[in-house]
N, C-alpha and C. Protein backbone atom coordinates (compact mmCIF):
# COMPACT_ATOMS: atom_id res chain seq x y z
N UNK A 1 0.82 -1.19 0.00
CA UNK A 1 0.00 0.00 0.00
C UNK A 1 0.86 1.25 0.00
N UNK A 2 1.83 1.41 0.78
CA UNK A 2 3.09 2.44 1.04
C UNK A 2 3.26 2.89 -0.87
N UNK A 3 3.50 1.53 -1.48
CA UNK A 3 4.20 1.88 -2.70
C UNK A 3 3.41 2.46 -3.50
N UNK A 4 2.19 1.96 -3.53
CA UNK A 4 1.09 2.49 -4.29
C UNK A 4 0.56 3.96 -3.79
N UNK A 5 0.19 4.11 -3.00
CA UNK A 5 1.02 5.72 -2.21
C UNK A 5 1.59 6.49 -2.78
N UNK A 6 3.01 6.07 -2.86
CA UNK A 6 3.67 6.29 -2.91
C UNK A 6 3.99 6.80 -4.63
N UNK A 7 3.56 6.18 -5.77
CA UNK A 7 3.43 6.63 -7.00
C UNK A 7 2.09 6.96 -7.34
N UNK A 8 1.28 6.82 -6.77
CA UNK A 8 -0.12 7.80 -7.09
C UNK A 8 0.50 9.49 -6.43
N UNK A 9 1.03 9.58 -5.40
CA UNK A 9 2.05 11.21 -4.87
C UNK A 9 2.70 11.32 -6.02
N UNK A 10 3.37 10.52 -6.47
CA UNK A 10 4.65 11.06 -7.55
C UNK A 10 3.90 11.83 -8.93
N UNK A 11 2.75 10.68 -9.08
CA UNK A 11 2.35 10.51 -10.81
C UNK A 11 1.13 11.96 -10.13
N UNK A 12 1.14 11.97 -9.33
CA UNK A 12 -0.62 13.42 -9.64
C UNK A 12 0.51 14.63 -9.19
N UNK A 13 1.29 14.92 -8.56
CA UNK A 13 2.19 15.85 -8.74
C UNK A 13 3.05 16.25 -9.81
N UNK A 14 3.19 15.06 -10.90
CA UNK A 14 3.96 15.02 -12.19
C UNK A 14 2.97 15.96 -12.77
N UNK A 15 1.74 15.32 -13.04
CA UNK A 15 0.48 15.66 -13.73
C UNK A 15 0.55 17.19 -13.50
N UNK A 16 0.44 17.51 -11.69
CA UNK A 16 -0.47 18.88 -11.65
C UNK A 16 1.06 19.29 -12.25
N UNK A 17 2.04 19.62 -12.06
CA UNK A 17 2.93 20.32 -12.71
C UNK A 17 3.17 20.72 -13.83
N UNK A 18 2.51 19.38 -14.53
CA UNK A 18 2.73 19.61 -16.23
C UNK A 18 1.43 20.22 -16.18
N UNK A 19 0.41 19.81 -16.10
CA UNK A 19 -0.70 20.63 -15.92
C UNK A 19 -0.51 22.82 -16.19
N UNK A 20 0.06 22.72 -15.22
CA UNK A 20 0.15 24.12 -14.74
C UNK A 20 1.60 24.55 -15.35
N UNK A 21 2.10 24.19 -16.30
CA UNK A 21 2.95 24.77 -17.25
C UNK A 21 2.80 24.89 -18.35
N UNK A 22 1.32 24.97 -18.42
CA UNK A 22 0.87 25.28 -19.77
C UNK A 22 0.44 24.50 -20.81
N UNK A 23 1.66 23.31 -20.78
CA UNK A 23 1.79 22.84 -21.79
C UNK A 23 0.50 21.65 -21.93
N UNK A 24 -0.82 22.05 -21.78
CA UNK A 24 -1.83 21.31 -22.14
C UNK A 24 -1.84 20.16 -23.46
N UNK A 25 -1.50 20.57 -24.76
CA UNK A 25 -1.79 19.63 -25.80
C UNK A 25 -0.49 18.50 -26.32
N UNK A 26 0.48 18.90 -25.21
CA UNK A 26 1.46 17.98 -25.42
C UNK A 26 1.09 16.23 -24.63
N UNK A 27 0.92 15.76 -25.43
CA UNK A 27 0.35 13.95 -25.09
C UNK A 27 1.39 13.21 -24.00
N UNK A 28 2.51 13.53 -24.48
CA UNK A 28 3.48 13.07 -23.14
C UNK A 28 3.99 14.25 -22.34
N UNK A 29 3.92 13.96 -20.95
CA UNK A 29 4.35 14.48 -19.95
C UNK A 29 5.84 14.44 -20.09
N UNK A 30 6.67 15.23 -20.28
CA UNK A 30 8.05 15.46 -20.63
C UNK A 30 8.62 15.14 -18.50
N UNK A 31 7.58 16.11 -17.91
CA UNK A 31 8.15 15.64 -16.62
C UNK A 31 8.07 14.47 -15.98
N UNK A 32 7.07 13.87 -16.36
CA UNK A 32 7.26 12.56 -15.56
C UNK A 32 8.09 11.07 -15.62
N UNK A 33 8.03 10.75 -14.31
CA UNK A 33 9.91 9.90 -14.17
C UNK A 33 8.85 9.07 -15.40
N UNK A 34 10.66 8.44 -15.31
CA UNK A 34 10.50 7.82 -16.96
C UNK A 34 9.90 6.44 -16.34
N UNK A 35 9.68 5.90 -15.41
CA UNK A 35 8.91 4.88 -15.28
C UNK A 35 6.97 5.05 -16.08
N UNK A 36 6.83 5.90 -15.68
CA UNK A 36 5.27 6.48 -16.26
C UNK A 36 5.54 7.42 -17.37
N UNK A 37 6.60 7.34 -18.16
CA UNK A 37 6.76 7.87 -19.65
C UNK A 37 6.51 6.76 -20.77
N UNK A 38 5.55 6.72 -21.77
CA UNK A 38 5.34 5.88 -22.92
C UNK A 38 6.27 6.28 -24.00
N UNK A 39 7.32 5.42 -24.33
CA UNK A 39 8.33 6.11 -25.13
C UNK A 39 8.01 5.02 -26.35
N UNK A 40 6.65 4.65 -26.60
CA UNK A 40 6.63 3.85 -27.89
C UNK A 40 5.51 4.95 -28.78
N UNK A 41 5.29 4.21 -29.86
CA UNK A 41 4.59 5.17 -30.67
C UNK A 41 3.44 5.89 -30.34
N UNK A 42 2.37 4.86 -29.72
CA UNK A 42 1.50 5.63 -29.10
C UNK A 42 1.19 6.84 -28.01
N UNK A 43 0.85 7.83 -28.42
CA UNK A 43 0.95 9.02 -27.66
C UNK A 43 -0.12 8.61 -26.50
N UNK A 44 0.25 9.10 -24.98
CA UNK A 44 -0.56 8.89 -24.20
C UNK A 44 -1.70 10.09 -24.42
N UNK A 45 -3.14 9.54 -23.89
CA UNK A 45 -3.99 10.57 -23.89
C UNK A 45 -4.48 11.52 -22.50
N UNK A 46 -4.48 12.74 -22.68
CA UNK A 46 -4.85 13.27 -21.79
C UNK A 46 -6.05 14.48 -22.38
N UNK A 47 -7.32 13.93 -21.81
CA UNK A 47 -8.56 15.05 -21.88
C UNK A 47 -9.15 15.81 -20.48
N UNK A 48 -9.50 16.74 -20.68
CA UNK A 48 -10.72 17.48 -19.61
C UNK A 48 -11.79 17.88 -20.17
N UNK A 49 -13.07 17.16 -18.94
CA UNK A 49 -13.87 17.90 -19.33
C UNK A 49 -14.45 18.91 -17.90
N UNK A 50 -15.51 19.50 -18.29
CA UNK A 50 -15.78 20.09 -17.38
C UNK A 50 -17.63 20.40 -17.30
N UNK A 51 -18.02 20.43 -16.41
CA UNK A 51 -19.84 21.10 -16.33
C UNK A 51 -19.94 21.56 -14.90
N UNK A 52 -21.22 22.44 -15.17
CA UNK A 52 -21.79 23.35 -13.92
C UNK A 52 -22.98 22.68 -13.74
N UNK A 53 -23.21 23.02 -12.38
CA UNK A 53 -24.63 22.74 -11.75
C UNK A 53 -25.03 23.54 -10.59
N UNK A 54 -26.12 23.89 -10.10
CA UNK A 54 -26.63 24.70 -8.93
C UNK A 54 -27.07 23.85 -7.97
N UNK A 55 -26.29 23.92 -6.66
CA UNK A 55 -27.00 23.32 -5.28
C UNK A 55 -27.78 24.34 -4.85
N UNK A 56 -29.11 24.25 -4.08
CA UNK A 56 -30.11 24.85 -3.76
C UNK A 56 -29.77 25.32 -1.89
N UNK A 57 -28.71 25.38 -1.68
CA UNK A 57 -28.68 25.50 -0.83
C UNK A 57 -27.10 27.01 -0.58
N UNK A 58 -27.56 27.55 0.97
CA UNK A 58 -26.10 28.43 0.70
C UNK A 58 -25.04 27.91 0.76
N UNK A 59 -23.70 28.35 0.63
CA UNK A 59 -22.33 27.86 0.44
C UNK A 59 -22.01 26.86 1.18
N UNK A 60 -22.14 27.26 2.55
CA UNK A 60 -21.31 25.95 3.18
C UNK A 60 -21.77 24.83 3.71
N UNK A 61 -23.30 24.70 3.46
CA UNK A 61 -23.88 23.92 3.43
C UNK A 61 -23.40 22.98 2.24
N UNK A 62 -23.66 23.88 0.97
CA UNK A 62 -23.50 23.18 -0.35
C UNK A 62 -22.10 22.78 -0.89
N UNK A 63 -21.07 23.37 -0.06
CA UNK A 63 -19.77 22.83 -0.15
C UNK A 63 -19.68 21.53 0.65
N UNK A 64 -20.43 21.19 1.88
CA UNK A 64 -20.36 19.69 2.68
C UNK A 64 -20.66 18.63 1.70
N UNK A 65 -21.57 18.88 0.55
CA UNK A 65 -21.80 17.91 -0.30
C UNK A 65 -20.66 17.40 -0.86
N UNK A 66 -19.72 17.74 -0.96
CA UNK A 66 -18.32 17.24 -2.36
C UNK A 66 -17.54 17.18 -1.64
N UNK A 67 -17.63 16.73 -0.45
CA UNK A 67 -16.33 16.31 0.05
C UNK A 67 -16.49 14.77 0.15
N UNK A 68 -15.67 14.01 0.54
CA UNK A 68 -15.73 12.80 0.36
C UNK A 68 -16.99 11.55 0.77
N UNK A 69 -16.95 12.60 2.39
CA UNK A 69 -18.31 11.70 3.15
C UNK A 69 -19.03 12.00 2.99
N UNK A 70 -19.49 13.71 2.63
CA UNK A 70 -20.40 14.53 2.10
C UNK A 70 -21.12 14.21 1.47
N UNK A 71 -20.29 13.50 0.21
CA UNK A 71 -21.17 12.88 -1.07
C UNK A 71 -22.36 11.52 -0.65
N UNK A 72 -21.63 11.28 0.50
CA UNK A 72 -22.42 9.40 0.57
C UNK A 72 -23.76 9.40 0.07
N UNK A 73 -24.75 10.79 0.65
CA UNK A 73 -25.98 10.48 0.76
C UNK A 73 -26.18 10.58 -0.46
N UNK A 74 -25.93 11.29 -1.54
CA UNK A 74 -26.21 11.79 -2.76
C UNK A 74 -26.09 10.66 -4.29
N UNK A 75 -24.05 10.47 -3.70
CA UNK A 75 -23.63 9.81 -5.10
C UNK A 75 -23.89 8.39 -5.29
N UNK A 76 -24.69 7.69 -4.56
CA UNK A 76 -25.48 6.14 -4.66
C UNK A 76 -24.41 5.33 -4.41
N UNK A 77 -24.53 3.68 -4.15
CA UNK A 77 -23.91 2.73 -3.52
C UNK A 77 -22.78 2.74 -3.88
N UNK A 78 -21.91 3.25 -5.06
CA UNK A 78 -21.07 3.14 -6.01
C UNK A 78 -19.91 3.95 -4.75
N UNK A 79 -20.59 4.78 -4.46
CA UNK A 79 -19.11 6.13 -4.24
C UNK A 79 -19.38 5.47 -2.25
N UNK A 80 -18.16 4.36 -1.88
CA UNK A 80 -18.10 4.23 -0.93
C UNK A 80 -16.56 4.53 -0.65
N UNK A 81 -15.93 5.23 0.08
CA UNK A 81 -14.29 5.72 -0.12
C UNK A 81 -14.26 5.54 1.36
N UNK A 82 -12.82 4.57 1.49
CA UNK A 82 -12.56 3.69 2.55
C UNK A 82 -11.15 4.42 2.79
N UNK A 83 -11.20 5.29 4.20
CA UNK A 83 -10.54 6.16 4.22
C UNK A 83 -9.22 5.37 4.94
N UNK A 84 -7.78 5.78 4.89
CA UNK A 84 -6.66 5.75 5.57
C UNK A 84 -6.39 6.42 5.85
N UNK A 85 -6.63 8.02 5.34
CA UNK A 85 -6.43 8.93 6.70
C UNK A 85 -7.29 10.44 6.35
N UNK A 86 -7.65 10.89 7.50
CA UNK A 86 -7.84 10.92 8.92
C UNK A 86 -8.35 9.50 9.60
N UNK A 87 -8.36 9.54 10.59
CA UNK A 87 -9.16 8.12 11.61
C UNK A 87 -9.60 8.89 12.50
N UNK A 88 -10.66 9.20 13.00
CA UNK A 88 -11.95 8.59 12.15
C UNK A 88 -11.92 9.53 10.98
N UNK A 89 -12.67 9.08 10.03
CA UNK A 89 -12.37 9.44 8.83
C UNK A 89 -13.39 10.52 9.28
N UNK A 90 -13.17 11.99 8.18
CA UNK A 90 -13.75 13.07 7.68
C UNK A 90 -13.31 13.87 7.09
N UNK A 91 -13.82 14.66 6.01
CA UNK A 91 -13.63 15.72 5.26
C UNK A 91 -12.21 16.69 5.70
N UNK A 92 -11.44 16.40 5.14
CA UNK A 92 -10.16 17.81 5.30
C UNK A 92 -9.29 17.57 4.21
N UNK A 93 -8.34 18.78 4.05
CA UNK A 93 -7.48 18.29 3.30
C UNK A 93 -6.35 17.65 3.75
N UNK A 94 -5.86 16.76 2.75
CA UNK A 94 -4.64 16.10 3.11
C UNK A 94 -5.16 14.50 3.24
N UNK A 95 -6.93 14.35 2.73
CA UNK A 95 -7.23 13.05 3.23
C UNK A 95 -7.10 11.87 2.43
N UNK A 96 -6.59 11.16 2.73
CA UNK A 96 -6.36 9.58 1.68
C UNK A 96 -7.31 8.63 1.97
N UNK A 97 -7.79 8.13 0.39
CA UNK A 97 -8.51 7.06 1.00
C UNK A 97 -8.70 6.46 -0.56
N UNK A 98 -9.39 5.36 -0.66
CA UNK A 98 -9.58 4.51 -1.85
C UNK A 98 -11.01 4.24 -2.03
N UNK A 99 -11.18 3.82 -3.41
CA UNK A 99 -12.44 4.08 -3.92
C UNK A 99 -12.58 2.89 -4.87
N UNK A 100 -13.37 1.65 -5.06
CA UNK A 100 -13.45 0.49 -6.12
C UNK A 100 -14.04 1.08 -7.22
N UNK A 101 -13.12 0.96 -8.23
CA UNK A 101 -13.76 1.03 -9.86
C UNK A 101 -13.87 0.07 -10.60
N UNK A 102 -14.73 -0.90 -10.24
CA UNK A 102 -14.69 -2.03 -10.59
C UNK A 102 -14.08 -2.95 -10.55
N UNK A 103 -13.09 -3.76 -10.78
CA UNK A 103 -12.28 -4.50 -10.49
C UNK A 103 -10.45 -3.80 -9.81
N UNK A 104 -10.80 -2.70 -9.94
CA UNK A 104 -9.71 -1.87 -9.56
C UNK A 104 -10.23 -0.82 -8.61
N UNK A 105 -8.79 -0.73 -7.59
CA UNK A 105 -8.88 -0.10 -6.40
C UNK A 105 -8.16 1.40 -6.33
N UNK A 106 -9.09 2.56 -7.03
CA UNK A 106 -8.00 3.68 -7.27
C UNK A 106 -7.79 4.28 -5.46
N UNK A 107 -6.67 4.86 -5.85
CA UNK A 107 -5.97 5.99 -4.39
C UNK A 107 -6.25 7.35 -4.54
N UNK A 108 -6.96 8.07 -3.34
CA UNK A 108 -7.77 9.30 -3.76
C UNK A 108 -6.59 10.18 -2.81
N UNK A 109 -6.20 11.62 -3.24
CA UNK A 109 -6.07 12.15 -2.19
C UNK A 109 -6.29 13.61 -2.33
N UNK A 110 -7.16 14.04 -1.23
CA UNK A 110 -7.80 15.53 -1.28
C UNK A 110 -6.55 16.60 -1.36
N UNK A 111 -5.99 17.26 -2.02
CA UNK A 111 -5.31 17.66 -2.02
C UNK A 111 -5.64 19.48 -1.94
N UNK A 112 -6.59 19.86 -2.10
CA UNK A 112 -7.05 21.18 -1.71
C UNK A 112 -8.84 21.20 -1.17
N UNK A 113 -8.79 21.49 0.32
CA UNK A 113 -9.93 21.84 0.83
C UNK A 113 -9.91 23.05 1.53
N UNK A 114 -10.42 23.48 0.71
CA UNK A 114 -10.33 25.33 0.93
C UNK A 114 -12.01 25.83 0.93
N UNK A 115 -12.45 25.93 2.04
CA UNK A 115 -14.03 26.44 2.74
C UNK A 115 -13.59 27.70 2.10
N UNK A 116 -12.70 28.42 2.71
CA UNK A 116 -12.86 30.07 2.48
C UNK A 116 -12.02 30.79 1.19
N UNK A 117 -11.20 30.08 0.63
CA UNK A 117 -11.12 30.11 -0.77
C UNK A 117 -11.71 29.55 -1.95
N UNK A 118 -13.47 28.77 -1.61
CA UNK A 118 -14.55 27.92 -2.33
C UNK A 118 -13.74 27.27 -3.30
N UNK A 119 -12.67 26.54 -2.74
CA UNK A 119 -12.59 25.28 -4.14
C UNK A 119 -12.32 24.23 -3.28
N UNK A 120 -11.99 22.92 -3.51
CA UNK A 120 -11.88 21.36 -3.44
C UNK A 120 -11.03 20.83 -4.51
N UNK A 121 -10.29 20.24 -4.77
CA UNK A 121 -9.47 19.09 -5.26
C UNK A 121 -9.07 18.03 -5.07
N UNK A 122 -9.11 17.11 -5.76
CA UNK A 122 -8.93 15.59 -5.42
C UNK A 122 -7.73 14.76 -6.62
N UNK A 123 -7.43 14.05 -6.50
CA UNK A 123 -6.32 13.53 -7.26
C UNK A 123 -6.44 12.23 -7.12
N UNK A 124 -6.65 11.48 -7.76
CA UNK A 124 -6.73 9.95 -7.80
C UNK A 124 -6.11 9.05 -8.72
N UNK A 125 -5.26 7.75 -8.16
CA UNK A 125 -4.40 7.12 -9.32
C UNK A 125 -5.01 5.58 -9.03
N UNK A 126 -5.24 5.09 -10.48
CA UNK A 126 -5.63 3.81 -10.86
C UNK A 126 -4.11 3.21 -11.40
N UNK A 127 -3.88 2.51 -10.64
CA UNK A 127 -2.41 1.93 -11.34
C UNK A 127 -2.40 1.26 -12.27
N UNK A 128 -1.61 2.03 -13.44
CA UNK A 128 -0.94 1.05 -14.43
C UNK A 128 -1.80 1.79 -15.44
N UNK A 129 -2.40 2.85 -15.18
CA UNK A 129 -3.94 2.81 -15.97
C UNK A 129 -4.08 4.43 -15.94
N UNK A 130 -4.38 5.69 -14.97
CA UNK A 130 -4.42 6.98 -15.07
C UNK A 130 -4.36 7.48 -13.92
N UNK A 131 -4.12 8.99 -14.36
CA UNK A 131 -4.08 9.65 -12.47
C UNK A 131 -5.45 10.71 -13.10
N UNK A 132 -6.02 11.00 -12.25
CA UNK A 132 -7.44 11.81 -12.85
C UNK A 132 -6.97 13.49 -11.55
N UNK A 133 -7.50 14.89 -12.05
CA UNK A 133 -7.34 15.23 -11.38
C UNK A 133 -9.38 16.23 -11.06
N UNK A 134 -9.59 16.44 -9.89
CA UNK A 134 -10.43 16.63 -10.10
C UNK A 134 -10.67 17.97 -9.29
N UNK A 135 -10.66 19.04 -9.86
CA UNK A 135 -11.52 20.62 -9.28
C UNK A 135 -12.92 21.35 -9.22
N UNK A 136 -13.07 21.26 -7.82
CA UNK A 136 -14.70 21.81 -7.55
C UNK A 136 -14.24 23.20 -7.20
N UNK A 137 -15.07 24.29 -8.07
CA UNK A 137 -14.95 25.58 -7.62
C UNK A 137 -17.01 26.09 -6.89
N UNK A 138 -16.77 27.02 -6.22
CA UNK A 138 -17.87 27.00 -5.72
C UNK A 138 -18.28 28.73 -6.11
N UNK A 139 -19.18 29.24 -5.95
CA UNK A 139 -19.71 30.36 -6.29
C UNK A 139 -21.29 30.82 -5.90
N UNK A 140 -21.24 31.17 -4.58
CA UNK A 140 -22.95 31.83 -4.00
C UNK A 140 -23.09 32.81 -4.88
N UNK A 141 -24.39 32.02 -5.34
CA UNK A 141 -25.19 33.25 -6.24
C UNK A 141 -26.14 34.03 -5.96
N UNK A 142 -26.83 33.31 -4.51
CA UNK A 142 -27.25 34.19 -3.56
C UNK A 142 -27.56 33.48 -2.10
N UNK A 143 -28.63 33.94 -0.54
CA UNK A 143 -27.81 33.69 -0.10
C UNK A 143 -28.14 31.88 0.25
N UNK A 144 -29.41 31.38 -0.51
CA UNK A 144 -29.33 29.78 -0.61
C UNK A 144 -29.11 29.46 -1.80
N UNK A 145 -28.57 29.92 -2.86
CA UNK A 145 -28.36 29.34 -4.05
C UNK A 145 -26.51 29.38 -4.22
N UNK A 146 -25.92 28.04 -4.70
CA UNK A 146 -24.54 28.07 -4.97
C UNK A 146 -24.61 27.05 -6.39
N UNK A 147 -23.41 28.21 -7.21
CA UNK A 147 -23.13 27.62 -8.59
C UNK A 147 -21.76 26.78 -8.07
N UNK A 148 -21.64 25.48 -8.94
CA UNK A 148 -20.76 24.57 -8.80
C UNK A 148 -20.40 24.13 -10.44
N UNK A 149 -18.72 24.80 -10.28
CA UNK A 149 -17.84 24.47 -11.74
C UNK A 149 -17.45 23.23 -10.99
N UNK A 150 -16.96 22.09 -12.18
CA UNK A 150 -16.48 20.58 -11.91
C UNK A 150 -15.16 20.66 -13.04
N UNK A 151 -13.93 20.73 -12.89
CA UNK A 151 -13.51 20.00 -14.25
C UNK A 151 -12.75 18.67 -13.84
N UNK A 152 -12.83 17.50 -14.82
CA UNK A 152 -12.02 16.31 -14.30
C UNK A 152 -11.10 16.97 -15.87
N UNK A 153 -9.97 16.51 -15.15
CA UNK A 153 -8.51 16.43 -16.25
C UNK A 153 -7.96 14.88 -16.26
N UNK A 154 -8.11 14.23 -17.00
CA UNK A 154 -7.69 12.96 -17.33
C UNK A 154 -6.80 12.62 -18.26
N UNK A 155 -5.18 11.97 -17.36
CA UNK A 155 -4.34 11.85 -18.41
C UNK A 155 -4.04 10.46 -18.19
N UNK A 156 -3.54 9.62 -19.30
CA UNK A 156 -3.34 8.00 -19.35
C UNK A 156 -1.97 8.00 -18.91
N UNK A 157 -1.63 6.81 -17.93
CA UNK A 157 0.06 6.97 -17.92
C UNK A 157 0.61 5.29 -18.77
N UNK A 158 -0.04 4.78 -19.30
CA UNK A 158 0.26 3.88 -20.35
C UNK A 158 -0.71 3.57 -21.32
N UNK A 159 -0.31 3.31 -22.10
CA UNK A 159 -0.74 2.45 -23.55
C UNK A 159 -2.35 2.40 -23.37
N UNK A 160 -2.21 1.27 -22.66
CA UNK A 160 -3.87 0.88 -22.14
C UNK A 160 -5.02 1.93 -21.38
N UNK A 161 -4.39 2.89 -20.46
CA UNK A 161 -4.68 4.19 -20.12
C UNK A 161 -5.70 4.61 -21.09
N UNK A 162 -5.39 5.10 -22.02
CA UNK A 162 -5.65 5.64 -23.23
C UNK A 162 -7.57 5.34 -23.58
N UNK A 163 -7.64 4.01 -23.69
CA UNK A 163 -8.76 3.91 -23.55
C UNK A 163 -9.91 4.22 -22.25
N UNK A 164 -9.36 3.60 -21.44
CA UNK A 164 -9.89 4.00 -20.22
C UNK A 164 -10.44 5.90 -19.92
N UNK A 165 -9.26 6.44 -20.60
CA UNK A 165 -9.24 8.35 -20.61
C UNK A 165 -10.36 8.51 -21.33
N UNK A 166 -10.47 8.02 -22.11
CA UNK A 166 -11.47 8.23 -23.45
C UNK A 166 -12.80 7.81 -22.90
N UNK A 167 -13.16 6.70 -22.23
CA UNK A 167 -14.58 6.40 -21.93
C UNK A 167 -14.70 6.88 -20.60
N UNK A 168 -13.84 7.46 -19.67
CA UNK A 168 -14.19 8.15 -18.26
C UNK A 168 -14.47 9.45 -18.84
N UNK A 169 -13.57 9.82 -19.86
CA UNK A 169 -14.26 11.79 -20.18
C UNK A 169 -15.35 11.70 -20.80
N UNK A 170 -16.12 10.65 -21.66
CA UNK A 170 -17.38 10.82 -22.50
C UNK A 170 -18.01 10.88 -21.17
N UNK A 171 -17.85 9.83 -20.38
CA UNK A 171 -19.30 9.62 -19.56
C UNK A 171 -19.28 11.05 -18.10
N UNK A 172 -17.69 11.48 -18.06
CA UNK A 172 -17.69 13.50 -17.53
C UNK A 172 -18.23 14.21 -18.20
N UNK A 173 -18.55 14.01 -19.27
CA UNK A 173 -19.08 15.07 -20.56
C UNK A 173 -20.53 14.68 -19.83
N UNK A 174 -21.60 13.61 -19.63
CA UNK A 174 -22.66 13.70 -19.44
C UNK A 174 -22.66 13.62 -17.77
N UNK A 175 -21.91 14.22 -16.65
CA UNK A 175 -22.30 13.92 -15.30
C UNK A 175 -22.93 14.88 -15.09
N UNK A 176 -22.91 16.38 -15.50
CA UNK A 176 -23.46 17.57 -15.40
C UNK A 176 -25.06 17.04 -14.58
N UNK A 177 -25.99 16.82 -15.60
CA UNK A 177 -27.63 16.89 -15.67
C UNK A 177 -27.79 15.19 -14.04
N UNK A 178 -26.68 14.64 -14.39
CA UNK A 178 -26.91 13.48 -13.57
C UNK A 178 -26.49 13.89 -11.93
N UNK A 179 -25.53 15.18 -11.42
CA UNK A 179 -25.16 15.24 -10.23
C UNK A 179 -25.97 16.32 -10.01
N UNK A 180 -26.85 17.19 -10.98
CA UNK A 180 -27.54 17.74 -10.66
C UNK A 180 -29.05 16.92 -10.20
N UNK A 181 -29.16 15.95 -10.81
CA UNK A 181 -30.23 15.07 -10.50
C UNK A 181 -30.47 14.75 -8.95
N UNK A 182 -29.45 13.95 -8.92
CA UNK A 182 -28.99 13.65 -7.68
C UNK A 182 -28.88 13.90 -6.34
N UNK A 183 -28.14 15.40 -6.74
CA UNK A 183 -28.49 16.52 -5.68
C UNK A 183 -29.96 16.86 -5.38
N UNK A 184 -30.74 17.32 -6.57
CA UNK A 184 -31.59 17.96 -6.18
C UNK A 184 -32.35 16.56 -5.31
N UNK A 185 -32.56 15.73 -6.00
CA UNK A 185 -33.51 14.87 -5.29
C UNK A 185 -33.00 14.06 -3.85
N UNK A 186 -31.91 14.31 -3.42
CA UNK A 186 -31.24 14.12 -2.45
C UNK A 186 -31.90 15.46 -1.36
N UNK A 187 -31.67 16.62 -1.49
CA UNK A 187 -32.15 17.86 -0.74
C UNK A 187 -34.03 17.90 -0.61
N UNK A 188 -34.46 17.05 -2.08
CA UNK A 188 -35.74 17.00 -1.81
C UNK A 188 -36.41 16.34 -0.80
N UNK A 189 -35.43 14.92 -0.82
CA UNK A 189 -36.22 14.09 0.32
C UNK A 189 -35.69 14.62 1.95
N UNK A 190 -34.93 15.06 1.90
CA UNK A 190 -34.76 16.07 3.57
C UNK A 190 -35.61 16.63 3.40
N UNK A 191 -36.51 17.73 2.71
CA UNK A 191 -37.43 18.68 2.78
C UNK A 191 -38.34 17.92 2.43
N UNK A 192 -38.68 16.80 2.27
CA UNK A 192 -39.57 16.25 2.84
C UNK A 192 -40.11 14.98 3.72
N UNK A 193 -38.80 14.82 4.50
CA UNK A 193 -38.86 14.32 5.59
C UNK A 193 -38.81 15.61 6.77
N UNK A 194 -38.21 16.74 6.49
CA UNK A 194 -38.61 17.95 7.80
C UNK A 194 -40.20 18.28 7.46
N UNK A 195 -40.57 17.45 6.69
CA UNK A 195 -42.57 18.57 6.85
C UNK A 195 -42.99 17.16 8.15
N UNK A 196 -44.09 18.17 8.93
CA UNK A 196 -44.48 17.24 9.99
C UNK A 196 -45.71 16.60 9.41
């Protein structure tokens, strides 16, 4: 577990770096150790997508939703994240924990939880396969309504990657209308379990 740790830190710090040097449409990461460099023909893929949605509620209410435990009630049986740290587990930054994607066990780690600068970030590595990076920005639009930007950035760190990048960003391209779903009908049934 240490090791796997241990290169999901390396490979989402490679990422955010190359990330944030601009160099968006270049397919290989020039920075990353050459263990997670594809030096055969195939160019690795890296896409983002991104969508908005409105929680019906004010900010910091509607920021408790996207944090890890936050989500339980909302994101259905699927999103169960089995934390290693904090103990007892809860929402902060700096928190590690893992998440089943089917036959694979990705490594999550919150890497920006910022209440009073309204964003969230998460970073997660599927080994052998991608590091995903993921930014929630938040925005009260008034004082119970909050707009919520999402972008996932998805880059492959091998061969096989590649596909995987490609069918996780189609189905980011449609989460928009579905976490808005979700939400809302998640906040509905509290408001209507508080009527007496």
């Amino acid at each position: 577990m240490k090791t796997t740790l241990a290169l999901a830190t390396a490979a989402a710090l490679a990422v955010q770096s190359h990330a944030q040097s601009g160099q968006h449409n270049d397919p290989v990461a020039p920075s990353l150790p050459r263990t997670l460099r594809q030096d055969g023909p195939e160019p690795l893929t890296r896409r983002q997508t991104d969508f908005d949605l409105v929680v019906h509620l004010p900010y910091r209410q509607a920021a408790a939703l996207f944090g890890p435990q936050g989500e339980r009630p909302w994101a259905g049986p699927r999103w169960d994240p089995q934390f290693l740290y904090p103990q007892p587990a809860h929402d902060t930054e700096g928190a590690v924990f893992t998440v089943q994607h089917g036959h694979m066990n990705s490594v999550w780690v919150n890497t920006a939880f910022d209440l009073d600068g309204r964003r969230f970030q998460y970073v997660y590595f599927l080994p052998g396969i991608l590091v995903t990076v993921i930014d929630v920005r938040f925005d009260p639009t008034s004082a119970d309504s909050t707009a919520v930007h999402v972008v996932y950035t998805r880059t492959a760190i091998t061969a096989e990657g590649n596909e995987h990048v490609d069918k996780m960003s189609a189905a980011d391209a449609k989460a928009g209308p579905e976490w808005q779903q979700a939400i809302d009908s998640y906040l509905a049934s509290l408001h209507a379990a508080a009527k007496p």
